[in-house]
N, C-alpha and C. Protein backbone atom coordinates (compact mmCIF):
# COMPACT_ATOMS: atom_id res chain seq x y z
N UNK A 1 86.40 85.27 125.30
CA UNK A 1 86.21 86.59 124.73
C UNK A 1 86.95 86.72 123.40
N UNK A 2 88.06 86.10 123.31
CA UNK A 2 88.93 85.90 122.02
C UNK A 2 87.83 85.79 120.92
N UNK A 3 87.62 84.69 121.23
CA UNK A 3 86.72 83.42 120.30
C UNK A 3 85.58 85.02 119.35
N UNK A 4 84.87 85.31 120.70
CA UNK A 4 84.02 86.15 119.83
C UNK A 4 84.36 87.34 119.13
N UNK A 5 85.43 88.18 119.74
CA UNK A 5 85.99 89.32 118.66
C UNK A 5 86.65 88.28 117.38
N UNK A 6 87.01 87.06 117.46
CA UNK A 6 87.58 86.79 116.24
C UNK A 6 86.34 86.81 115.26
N UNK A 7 85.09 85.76 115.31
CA UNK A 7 83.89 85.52 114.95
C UNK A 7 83.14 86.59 114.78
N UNK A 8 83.64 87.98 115.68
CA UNK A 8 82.37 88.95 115.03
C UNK A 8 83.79 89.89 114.14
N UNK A 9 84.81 89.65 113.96
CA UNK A 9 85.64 90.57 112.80
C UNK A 9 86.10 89.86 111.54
N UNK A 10 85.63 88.29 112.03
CA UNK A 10 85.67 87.88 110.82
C UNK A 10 84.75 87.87 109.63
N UNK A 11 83.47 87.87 110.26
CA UNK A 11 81.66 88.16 109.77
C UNK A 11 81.69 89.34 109.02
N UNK A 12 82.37 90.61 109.91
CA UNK A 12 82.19 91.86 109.53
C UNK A 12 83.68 92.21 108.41
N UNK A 13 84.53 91.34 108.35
CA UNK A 13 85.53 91.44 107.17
C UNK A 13 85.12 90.87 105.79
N UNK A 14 84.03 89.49 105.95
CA UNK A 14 83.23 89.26 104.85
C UNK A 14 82.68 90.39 104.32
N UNK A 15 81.83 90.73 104.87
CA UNK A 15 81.07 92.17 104.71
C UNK A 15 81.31 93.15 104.11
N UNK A 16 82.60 93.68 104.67
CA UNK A 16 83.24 94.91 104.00
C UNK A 16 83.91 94.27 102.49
N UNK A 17 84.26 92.64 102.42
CA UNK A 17 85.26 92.31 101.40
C UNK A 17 83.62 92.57 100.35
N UNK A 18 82.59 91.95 100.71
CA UNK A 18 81.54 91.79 99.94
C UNK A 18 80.97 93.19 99.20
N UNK A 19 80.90 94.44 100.37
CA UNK A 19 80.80 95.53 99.95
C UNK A 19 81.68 96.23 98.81
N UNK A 20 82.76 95.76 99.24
CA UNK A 20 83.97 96.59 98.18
C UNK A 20 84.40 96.13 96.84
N UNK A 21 83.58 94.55 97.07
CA UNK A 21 84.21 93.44 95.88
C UNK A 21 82.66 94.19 94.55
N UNK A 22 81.56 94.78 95.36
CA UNK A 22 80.68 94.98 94.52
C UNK A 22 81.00 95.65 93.33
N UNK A 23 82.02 96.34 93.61
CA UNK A 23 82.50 97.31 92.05
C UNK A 23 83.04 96.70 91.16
N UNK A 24 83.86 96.23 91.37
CA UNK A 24 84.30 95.34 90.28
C UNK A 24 83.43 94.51 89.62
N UNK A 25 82.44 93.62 90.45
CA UNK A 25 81.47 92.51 90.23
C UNK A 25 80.79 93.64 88.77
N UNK A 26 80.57 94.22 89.66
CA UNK A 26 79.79 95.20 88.53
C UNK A 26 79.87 95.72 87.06
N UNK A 27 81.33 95.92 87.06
CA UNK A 27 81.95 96.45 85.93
C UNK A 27 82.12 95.17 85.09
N UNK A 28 82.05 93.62 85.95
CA UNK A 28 82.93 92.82 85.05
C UNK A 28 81.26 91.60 84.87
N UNK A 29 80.70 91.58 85.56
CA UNK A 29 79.17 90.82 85.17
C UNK A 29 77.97 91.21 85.73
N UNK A 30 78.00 92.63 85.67
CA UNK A 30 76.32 93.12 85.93
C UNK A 30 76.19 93.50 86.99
N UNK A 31 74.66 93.79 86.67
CA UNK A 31 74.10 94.52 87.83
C UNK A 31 73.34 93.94 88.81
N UNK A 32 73.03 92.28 88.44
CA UNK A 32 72.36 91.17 89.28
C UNK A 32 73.44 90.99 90.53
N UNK A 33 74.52 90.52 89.82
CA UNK A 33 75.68 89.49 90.84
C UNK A 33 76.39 90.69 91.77
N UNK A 34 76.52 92.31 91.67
CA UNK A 34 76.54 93.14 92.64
C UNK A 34 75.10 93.42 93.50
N UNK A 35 74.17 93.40 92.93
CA UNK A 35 73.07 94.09 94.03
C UNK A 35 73.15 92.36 95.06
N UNK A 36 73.26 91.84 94.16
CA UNK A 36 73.33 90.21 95.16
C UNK A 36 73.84 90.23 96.37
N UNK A 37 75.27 90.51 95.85
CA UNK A 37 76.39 90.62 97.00
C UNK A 37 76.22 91.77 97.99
N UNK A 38 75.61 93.11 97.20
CA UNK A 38 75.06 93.87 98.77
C UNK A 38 73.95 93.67 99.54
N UNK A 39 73.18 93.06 98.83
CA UNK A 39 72.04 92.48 99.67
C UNK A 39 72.53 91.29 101.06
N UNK A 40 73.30 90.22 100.57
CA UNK A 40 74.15 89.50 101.10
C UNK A 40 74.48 89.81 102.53
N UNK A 41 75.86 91.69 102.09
CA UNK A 41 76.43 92.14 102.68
C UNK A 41 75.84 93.06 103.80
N UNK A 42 74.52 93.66 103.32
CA UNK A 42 73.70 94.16 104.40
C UNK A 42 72.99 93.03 105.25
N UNK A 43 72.64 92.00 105.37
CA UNK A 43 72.83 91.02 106.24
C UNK A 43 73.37 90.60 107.47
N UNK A 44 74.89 90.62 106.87
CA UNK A 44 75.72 89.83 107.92
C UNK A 44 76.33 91.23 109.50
N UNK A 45 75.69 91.80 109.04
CA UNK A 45 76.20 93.29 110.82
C UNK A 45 75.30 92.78 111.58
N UNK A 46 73.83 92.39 111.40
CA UNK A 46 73.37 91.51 113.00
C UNK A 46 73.96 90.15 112.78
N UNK A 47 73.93 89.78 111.95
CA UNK A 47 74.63 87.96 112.07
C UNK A 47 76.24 88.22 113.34
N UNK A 48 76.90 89.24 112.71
CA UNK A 48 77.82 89.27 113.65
C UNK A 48 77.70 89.51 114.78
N UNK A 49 77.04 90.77 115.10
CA UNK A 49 76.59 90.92 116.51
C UNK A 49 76.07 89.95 117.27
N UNK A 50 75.50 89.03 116.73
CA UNK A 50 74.29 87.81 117.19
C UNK A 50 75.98 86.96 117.70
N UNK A 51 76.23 86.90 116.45
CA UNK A 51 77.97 85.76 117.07
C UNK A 51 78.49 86.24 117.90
N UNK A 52 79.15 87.94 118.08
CA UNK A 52 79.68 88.30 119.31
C UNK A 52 79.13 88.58 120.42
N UNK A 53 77.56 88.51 120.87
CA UNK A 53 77.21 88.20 121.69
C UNK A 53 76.79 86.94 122.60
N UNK A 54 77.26 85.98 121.75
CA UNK A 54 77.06 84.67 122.06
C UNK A 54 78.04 84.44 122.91
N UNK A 55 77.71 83.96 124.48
CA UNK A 55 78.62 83.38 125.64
C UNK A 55 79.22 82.37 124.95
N UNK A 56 80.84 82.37 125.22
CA UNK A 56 81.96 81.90 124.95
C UNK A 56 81.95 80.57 126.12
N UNK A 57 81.82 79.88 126.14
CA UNK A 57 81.36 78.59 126.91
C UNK A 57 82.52 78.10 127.60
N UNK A 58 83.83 78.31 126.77
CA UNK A 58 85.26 77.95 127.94
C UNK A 58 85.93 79.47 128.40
N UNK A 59 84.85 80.73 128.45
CA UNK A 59 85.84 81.74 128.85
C UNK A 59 85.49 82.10 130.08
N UNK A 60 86.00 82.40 131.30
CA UNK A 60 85.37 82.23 132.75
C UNK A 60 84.77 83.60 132.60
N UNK A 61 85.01 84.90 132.22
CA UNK A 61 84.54 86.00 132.25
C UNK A 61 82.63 86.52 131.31
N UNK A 62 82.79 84.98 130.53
CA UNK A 62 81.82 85.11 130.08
C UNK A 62 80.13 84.49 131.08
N UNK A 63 80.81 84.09 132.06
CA UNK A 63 79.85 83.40 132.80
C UNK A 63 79.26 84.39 134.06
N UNK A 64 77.73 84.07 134.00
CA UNK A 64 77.44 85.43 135.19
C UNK A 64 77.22 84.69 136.34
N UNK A 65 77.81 84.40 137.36
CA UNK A 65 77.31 83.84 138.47
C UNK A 65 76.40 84.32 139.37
N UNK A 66 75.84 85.31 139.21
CA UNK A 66 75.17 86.00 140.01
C UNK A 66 73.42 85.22 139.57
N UNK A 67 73.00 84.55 138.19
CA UNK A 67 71.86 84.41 137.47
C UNK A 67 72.31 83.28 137.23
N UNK A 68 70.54 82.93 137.10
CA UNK A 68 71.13 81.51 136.07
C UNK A 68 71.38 80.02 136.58
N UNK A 69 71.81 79.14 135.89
CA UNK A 69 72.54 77.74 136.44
C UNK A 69 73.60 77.97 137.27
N UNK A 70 74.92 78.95 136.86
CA UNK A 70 75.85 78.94 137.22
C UNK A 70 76.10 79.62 138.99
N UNK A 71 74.92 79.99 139.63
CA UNK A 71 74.62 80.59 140.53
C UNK A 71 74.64 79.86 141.81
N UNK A 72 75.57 80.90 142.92
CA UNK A 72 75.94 80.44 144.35
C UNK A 72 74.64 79.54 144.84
């Protein structure tokens, strides 16, 4: 469970750095290399979700025994 809050706050800290870095980008080389970076930045919120929903493969809580392979 670690694994994935790290992987989905690290995705979503790109994001916000990408969102916030756009002003400056802007002021200092245009209006290409910011709309870039928010285009980019609107992207990566399902990329993260997609990562933090991804079963953590050594975490026992991530496993459903009830379904599946892992099943009585």
């Amino acid at each position: 469970m670690k694994r994935r809050v790290r992987r989905y706050g690290l995705v979503m800290g790109v994001c916000l750095a990408l969102f916030a870095g756009a002003l400056p980008v802007y002021y200092l080389f245009g209006t290409g290399w910011a709309v870039a970076m928010c285009v980019v930045a609107a992207f990566l919120p399902p990329v993260a979700v997609t990562l933090g929903n991804v079963a953590d493969p050594d975490a026992p809580q991530d496993h459903d025994s009830r379904y599946g392979p892992n099943a009585d």
